[in-house]
N, C-alpha and C. Protein backbone atom coordinates (compact mmCIF):
# COMPACT_ATOMS: atom_id res chain seq x y z
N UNK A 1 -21.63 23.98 21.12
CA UNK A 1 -20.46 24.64 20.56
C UNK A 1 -19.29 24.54 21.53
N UNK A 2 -18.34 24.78 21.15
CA UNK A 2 -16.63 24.44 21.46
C UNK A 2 -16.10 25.76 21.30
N UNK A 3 -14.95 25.24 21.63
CA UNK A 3 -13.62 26.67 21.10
C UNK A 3 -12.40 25.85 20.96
N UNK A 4 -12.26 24.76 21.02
CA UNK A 4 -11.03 23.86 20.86
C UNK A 4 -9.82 24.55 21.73
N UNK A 5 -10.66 24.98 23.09
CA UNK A 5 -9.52 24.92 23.90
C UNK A 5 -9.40 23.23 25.28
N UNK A 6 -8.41 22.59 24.97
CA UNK A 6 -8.92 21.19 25.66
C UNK A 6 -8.82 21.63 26.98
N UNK A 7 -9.61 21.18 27.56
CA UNK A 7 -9.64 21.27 29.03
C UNK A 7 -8.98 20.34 30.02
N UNK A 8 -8.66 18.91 29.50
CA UNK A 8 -8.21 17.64 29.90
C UNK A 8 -7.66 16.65 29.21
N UNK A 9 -6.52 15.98 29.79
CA UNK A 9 -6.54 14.82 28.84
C UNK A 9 -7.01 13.71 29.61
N UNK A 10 -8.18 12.93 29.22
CA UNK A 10 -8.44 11.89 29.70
C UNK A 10 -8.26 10.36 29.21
N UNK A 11 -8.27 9.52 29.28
CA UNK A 11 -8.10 8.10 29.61
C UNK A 11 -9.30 7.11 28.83
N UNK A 12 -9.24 6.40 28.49
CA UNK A 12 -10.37 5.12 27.67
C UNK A 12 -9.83 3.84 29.00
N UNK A 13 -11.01 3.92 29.72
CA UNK A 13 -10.96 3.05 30.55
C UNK A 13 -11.88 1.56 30.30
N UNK A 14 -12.60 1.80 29.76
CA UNK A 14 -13.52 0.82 29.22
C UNK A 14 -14.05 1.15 27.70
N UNK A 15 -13.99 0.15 27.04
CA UNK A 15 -14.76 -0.05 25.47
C UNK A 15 -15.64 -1.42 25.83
N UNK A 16 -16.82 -1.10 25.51
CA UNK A 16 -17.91 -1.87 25.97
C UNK A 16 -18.76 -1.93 24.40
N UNK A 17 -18.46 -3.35 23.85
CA UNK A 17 -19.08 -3.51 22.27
C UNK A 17 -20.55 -3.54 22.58
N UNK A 18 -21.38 -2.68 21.62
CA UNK A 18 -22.63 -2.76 21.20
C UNK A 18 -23.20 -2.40 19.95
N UNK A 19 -22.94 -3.72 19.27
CA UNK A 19 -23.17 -3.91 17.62
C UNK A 19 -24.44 -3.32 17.79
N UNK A 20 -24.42 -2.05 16.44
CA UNK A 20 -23.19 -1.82 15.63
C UNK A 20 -22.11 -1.13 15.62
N UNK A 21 -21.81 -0.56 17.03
CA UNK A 21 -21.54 0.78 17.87
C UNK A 21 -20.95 0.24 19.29
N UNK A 22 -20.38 1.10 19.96
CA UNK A 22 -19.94 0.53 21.03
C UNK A 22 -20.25 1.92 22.50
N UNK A 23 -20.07 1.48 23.29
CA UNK A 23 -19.87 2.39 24.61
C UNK A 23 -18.50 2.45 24.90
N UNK A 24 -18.17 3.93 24.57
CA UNK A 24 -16.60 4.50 25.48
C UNK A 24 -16.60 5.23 26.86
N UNK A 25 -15.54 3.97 27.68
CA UNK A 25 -15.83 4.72 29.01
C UNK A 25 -14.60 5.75 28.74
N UNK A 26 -14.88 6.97 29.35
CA UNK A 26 -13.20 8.24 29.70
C UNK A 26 -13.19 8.53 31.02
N UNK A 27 -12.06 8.20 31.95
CA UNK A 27 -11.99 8.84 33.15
C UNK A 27 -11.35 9.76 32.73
N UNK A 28 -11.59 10.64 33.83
CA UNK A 28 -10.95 12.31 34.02
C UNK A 28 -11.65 12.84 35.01
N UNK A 29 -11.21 12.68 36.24
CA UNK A 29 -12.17 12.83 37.10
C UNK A 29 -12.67 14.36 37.71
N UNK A 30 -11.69 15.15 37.03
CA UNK A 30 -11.83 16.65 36.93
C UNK A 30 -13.19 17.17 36.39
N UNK A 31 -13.19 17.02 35.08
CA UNK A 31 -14.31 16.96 34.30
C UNK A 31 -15.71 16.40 35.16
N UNK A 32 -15.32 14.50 35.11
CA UNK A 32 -16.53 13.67 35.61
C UNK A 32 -17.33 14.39 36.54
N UNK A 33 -16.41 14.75 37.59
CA UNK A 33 -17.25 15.07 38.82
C UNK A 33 -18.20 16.16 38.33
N UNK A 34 -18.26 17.09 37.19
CA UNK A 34 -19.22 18.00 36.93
C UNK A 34 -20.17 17.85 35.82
N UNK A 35 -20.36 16.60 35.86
CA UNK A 35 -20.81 16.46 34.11
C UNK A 35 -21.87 15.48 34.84
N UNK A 36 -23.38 15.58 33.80
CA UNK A 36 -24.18 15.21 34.25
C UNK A 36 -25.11 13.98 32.67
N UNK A 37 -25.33 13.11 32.90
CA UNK A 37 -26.58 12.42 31.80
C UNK A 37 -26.76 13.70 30.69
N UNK A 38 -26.77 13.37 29.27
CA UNK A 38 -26.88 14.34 28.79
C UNK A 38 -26.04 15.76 28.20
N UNK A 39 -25.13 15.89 28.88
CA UNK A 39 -23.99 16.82 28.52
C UNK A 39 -23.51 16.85 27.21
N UNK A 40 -23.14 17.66 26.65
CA UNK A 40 -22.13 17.28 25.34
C UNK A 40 -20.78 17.60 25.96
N UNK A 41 -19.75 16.68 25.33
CA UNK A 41 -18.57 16.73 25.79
C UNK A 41 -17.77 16.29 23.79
N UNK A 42 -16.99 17.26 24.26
CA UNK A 42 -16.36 16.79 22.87
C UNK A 42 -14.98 16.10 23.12
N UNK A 43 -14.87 14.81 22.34
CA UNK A 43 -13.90 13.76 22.91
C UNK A 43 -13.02 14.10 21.15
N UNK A 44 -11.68 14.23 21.52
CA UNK A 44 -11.28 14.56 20.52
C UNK A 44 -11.53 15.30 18.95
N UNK A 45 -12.28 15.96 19.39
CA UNK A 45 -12.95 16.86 18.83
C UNK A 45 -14.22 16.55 18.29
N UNK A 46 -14.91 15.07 19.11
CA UNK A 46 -15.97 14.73 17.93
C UNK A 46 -16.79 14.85 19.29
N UNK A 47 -18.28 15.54 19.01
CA UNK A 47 -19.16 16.22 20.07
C UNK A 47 -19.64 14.52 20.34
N UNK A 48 -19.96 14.18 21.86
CA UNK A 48 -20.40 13.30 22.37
C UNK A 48 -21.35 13.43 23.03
N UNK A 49 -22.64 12.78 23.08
CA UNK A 49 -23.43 13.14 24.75
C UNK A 49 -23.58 12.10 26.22
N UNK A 50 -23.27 12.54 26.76
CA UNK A 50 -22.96 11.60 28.45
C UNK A 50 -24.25 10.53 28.14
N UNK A 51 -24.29 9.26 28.24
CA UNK A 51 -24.95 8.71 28.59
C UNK A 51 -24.88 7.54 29.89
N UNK A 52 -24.23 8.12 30.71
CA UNK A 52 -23.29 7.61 32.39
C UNK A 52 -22.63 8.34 32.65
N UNK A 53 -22.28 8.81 34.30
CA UNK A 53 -21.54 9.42 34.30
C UNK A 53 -21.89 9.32 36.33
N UNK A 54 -20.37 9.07 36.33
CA UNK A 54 -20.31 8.94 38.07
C UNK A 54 -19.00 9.88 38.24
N UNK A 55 -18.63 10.01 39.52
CA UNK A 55 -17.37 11.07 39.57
C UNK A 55 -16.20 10.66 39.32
N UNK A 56 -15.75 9.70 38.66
CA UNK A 56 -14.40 9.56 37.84
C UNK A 56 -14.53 9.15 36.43
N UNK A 57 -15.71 8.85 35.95
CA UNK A 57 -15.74 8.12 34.35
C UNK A 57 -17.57 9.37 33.85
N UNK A 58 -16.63 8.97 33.02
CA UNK A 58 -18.25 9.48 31.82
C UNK A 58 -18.85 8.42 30.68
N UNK A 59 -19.49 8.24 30.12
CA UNK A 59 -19.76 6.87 29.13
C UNK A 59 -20.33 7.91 28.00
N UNK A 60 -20.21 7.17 26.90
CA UNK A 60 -20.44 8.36 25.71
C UNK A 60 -21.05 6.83 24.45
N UNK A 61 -21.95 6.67 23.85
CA UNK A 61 -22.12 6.07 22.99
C UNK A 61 -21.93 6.27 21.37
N UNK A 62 -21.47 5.83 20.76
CA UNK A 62 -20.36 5.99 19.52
C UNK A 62 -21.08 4.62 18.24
N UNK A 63 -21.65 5.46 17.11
CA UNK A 63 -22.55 4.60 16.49
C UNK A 63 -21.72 4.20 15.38
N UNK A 64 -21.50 3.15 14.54
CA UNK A 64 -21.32 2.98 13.06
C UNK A 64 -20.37 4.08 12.21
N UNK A 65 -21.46 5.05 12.28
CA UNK A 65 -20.80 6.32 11.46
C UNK A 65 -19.93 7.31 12.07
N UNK A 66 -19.74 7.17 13.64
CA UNK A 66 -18.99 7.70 14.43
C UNK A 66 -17.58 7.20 14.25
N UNK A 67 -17.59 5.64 13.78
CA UNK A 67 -16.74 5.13 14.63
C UNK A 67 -15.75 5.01 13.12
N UNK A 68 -16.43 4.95 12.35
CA UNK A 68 -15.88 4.91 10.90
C UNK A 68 -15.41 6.00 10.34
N UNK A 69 -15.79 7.46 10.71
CA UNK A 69 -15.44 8.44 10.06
C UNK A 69 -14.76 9.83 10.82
N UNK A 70 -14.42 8.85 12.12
CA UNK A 70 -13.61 9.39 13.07
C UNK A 70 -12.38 8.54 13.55
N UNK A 71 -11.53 9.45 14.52
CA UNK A 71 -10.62 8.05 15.02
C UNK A 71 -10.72 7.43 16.03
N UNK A 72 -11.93 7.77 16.40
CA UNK A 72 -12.42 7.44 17.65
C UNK A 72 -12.26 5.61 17.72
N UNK A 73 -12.90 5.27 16.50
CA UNK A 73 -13.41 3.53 15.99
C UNK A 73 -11.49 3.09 16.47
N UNK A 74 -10.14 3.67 16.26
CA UNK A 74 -9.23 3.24 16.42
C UNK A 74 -8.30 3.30 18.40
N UNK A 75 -9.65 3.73 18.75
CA UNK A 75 -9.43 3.85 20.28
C UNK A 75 -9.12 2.60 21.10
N UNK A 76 -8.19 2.23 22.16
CA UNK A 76 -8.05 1.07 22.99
C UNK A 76 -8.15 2.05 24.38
N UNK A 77 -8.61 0.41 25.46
CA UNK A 77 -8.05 1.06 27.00
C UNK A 77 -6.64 1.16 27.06
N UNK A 78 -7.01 2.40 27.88
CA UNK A 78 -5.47 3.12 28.21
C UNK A 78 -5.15 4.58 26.94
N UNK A 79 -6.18 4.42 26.03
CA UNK A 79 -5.61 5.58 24.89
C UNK A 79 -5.77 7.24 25.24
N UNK A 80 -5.27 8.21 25.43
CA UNK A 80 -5.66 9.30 25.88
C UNK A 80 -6.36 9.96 24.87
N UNK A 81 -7.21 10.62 25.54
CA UNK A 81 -8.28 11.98 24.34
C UNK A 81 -8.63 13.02 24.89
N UNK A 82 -8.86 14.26 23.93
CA UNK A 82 -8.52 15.29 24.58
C UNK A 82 -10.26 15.56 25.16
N UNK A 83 -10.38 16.00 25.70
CA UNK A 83 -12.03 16.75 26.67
C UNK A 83 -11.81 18.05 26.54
N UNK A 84 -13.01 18.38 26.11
CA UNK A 84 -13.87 19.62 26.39
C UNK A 84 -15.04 20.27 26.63
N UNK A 85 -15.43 20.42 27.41
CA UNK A 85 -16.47 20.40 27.89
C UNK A 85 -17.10 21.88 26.75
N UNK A 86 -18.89 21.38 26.78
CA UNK A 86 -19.47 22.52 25.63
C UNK A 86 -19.51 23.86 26.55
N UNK A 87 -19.30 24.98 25.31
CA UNK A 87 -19.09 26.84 26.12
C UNK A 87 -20.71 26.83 26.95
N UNK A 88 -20.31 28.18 27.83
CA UNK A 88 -21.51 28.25 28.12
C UNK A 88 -21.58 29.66 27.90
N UNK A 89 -22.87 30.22 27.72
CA UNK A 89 -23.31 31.64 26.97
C UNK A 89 -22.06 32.37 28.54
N UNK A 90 -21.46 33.85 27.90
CA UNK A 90 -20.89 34.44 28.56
C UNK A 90 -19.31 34.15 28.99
N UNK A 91 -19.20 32.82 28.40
CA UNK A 91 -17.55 32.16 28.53
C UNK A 91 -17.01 32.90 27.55
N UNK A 92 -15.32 33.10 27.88
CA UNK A 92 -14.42 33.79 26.80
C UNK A 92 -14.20 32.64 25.89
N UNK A 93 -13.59 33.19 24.84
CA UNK A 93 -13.85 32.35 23.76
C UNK A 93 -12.34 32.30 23.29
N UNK A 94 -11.49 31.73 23.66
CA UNK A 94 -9.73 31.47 23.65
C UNK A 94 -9.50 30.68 21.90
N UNK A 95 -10.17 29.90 21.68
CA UNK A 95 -9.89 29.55 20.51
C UNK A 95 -10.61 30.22 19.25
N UNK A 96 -11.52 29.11 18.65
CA UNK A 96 -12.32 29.49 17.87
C UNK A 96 -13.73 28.59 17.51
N UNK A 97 -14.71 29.06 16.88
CA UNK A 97 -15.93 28.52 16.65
C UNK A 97 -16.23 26.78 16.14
N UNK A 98 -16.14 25.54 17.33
CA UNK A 98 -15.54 24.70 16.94
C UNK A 98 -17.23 23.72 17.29
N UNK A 99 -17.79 23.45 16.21
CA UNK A 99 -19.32 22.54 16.33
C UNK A 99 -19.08 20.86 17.11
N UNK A 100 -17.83 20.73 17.00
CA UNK A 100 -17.90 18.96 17.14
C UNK A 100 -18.19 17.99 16.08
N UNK A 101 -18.38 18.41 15.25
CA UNK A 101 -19.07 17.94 14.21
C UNK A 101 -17.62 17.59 13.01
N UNK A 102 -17.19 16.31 13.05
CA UNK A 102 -15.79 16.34 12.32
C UNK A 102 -16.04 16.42 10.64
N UNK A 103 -15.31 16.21 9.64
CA UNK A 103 -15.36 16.89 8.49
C UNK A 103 -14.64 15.62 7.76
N UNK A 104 -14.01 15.63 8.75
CA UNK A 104 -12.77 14.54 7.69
C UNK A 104 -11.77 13.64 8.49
N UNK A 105 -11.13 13.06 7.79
CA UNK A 105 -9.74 12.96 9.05
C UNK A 105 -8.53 13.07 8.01
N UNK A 106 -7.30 12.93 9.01
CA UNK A 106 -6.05 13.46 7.78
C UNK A 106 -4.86 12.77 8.98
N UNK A 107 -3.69 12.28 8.60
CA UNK A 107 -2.72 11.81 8.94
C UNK A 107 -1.28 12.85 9.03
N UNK A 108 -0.99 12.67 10.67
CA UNK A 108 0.61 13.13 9.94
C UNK A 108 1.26 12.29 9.71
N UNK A 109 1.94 13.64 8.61
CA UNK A 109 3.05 12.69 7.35
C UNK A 109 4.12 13.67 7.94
N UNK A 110 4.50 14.45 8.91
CA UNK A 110 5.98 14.97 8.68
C UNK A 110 5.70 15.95 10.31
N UNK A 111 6.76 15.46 10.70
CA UNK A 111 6.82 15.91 12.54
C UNK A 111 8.46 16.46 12.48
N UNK A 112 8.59 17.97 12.27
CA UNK A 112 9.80 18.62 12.75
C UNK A 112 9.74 19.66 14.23
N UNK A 113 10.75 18.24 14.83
CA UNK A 113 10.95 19.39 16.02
C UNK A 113 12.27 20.30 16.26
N UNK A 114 11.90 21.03 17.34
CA UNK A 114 12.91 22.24 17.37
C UNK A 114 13.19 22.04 18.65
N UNK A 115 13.45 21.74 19.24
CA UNK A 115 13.96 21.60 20.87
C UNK A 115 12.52 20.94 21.53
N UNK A 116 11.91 21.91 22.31
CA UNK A 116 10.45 21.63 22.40
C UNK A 116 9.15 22.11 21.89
N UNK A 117 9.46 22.56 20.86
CA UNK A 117 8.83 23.37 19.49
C UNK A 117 8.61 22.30 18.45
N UNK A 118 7.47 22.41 18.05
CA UNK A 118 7.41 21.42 16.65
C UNK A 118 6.33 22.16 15.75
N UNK A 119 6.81 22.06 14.24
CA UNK A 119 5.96 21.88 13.06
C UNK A 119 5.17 20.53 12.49
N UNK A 120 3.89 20.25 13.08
CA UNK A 120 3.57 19.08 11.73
C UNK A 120 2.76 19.54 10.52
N UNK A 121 2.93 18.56 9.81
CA UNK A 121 2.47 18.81 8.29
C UNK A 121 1.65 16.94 8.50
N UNK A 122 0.60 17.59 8.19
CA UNK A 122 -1.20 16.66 8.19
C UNK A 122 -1.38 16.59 6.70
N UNK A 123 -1.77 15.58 6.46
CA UNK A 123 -2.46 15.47 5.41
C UNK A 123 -4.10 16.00 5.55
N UNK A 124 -4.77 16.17 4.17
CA UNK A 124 -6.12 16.76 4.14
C UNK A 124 -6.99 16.24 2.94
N UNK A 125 -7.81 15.77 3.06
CA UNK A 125 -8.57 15.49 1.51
C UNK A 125 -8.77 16.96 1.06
N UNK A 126 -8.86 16.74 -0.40
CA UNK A 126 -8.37 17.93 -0.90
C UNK A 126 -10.10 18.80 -0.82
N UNK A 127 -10.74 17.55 -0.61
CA UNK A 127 -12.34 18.89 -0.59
C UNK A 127 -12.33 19.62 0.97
N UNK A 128 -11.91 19.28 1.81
CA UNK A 128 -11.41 19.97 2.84
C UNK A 128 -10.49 21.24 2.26
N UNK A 129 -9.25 21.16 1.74
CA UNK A 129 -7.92 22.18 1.91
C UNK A 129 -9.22 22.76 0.76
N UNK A 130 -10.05 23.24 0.29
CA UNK A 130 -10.66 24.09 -0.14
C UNK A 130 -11.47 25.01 1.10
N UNK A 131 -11.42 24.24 2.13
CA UNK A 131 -11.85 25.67 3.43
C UNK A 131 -10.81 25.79 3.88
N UNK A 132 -9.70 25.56 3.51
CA UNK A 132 -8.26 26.08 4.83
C UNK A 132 -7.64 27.09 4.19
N UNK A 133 -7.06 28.12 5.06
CA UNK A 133 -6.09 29.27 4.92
C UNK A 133 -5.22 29.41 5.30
N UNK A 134 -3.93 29.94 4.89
CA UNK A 134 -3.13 29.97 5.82
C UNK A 134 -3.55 31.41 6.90
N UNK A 135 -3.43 31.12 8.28
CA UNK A 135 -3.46 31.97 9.17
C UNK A 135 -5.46 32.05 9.68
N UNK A 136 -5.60 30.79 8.80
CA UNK A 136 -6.97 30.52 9.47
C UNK A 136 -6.88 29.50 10.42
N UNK A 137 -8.33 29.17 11.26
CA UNK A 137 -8.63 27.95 11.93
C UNK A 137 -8.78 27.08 11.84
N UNK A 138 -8.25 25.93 12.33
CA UNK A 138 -8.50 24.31 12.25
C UNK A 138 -8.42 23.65 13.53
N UNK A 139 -9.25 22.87 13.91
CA UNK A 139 -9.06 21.99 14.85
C UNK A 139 -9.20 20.92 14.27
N UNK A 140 -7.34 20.05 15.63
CA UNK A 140 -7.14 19.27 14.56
C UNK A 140 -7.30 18.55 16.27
N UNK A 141 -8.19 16.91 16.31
CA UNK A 141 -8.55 16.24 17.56
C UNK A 141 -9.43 17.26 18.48
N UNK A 142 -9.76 18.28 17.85
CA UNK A 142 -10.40 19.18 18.83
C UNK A 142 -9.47 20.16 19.49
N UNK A 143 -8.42 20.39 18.51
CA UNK A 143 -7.56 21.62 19.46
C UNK A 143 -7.91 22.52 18.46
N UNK A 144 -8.07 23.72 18.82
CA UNK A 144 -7.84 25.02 18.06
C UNK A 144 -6.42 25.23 17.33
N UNK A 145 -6.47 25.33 16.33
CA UNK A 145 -4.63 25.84 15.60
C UNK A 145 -4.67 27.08 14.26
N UNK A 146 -3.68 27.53 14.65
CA UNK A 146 -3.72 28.27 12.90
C UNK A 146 -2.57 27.40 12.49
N UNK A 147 -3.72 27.54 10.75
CA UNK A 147 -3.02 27.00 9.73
C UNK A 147 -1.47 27.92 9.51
N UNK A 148 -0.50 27.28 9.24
CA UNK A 148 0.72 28.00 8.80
C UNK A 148 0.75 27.70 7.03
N UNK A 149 1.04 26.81 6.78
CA UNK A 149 0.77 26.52 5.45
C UNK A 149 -0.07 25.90 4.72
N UNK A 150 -0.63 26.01 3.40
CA UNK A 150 -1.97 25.49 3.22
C UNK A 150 -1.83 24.66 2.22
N UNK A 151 -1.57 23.30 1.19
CA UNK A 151 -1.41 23.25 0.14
C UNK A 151 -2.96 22.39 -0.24
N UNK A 152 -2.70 22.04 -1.45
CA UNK A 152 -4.28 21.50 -2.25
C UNK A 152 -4.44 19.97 -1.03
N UNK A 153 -3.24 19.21 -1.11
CA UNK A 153 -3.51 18.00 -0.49
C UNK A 153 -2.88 17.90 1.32
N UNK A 154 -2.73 19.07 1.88
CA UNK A 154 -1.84 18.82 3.08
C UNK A 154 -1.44 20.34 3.57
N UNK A 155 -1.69 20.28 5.02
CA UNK A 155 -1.19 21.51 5.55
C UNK A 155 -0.55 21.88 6.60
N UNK A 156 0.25 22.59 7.16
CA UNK A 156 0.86 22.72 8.46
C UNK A 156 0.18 23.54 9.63
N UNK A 157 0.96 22.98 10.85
CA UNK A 157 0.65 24.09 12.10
C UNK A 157 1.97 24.28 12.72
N UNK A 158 2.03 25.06 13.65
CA UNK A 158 3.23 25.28 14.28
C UNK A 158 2.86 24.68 16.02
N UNK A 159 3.11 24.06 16.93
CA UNK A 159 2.74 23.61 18.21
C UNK A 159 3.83 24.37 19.50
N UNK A 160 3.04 24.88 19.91
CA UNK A 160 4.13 25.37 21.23
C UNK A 160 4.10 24.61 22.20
N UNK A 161 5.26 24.52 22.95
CA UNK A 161 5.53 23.49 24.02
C UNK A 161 4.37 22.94 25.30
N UNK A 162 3.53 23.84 25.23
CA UNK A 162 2.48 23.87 26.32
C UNK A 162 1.43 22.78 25.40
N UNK A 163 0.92 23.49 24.30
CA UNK A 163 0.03 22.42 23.46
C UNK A 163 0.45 21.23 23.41
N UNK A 164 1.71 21.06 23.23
CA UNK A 164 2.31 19.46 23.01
C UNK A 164 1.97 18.30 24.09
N UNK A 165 2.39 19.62 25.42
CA UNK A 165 2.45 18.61 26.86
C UNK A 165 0.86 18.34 27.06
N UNK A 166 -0.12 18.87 27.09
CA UNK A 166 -1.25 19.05 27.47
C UNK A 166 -2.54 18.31 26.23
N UNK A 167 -2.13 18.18 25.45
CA UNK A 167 -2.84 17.30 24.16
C UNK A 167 -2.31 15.76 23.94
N UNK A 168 -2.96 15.43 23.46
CA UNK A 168 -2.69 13.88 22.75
C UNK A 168 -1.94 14.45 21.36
N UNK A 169 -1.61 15.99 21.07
CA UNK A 169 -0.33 15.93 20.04
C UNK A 169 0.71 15.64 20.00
N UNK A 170 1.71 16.05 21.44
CA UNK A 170 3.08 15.59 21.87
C UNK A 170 3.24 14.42 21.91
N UNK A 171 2.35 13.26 21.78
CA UNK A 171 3.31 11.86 21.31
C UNK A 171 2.92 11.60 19.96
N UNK A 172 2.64 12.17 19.26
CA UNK A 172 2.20 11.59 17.98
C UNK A 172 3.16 11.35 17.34
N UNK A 173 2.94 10.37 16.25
CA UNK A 173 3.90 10.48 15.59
C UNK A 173 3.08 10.16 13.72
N UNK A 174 4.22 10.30 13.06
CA UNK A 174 4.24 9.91 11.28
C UNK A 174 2.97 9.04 11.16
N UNK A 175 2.26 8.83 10.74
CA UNK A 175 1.19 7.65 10.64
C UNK A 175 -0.25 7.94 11.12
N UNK A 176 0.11 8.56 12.17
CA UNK A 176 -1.06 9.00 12.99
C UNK A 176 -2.33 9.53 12.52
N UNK A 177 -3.74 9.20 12.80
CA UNK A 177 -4.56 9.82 12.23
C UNK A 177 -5.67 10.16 13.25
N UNK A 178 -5.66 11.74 12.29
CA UNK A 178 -6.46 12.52 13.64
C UNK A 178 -7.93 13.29 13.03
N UNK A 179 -8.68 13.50 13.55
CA UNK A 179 -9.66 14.01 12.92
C UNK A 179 -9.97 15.99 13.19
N UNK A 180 -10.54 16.18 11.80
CA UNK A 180 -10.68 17.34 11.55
C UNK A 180 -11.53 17.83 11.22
N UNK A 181 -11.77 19.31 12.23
CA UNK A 181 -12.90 19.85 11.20
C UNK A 181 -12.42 21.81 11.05
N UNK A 182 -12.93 21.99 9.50
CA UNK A 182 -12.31 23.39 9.16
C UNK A 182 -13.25 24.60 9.91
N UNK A 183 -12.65 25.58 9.79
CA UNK A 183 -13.27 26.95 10.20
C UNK A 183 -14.99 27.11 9.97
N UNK A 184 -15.78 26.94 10.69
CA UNK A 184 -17.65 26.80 10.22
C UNK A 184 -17.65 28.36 9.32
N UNK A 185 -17.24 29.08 9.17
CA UNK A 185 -17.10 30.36 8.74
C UNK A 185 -16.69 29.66 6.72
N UNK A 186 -15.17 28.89 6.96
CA UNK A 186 -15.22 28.75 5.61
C UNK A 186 -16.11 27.63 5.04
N UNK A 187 -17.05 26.96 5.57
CA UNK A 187 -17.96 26.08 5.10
C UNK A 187 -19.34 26.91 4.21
N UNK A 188 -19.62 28.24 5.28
CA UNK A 188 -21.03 28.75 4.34
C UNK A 188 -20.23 29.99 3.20
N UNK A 189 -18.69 29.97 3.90
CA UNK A 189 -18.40 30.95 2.47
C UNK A 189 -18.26 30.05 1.10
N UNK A 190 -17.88 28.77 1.00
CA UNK A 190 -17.47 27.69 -0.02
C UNK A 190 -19.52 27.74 -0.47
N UNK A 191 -19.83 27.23 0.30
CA UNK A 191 -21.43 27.23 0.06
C UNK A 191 -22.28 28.11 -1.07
N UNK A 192 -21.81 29.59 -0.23
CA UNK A 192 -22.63 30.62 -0.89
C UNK A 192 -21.69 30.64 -2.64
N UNK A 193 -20.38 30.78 -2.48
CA UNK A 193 -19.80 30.60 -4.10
C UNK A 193 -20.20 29.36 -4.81
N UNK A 194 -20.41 28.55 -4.25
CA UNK A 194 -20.99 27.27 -5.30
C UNK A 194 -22.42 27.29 -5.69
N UNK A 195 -23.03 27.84 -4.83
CA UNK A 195 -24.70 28.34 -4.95
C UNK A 195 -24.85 29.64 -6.41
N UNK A 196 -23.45 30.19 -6.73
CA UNK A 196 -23.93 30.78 -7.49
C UNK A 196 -24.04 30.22 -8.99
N UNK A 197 -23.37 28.75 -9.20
CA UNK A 197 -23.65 28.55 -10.08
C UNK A 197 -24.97 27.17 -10.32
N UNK A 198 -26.49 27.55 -9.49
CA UNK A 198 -27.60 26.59 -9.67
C UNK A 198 -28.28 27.29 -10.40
């Protein structure tokens, strides 16, 4: 488990092909130096487990279905992603209940800024915007956000200047596609209402 608070932005130093799947190297040597074989690390919000790891790089293996239904598959050297290392029992919990486990992905379509303030508006498949609220949770690349607006196909957040500098959000732009996953809370509430009609 997560909280989609990022801890780092790190680096794609190596992509190492292994059909059907590949090996992603990430330096961050903050992180590296504490991370061991085995770890889960969530790389833009999609849970990874160390399979290398020396004190400036980590290696993470990324299969078929990883690479296709995340944006991970659209990664080069040199691309930044956000790190987070998994909670540990007794850690505060700054964001919210975030599995690693992505849902979907969705594009921004509309980047208004305000000085160093910005609104984007993401697109969402619409069986997703059936778990979003406004003033609920989303992590969007693995950041924690509240929803501001919610519609059937697309929804907003609001970004404060600190999130911008410190995420792979502040350069994004129109086009961009990022991966998502909704509140685990509105997944077994959608669940239990559809269960009532078997």
């Amino acid at each position: 488990m997560f909280s989609g608070i990022v801890e780092a932005l790190g680096r794609i130093a190596e992509i190492r092909p292994e059909p059907p799947g590949c090996t992603l190297v990430v330096e961050e040597p903050n992180i590296a130096a504490g991370t061991k074989v085995a770890d889960s690390i969530c790389v833009n919000g999609c849970c990874l487990t160390v399979v290398e790891a020396d004190a400036r790089t980590m290696a993470f293996q990324a299969g078929p279905e990883t690479l296709a239904r995340t944006n991970l598959g659209m990664l080069k050297p040199g691309s930044p992603v956000n790190l987070e290392r998994a909670l540990a029992v007794g850690d505060r919990l700054g964001g919210h209940f975030v599995s690693g486990h992505i849902d979907g992905t969705g594009k921004l379509i509309e980047r208004i800024d305000h000085g160093d303030w910005s609104d984007f508006w993401f697109s969402v498949p619409r069986e997703l915007a059936r778990q979003m609220a406004s003033k609920g949770s989303i992590a969007v690349d693995g950041v924690s956000l509240t929803i501001v607006g919610c519609e059937p196909d697309r929804f907003s957040v609001a970004l404060i200047p600190y999130t911008l500098a410190v995420t792979t959000l502040g350069p994004m732009q129109a086009g961009d596609k990022v991966n998502l996953e909704t509140d685990i809370l509105a997944k077994y509430v959608q669940r239990l209402a559809e269960s009532q009609n078997w």
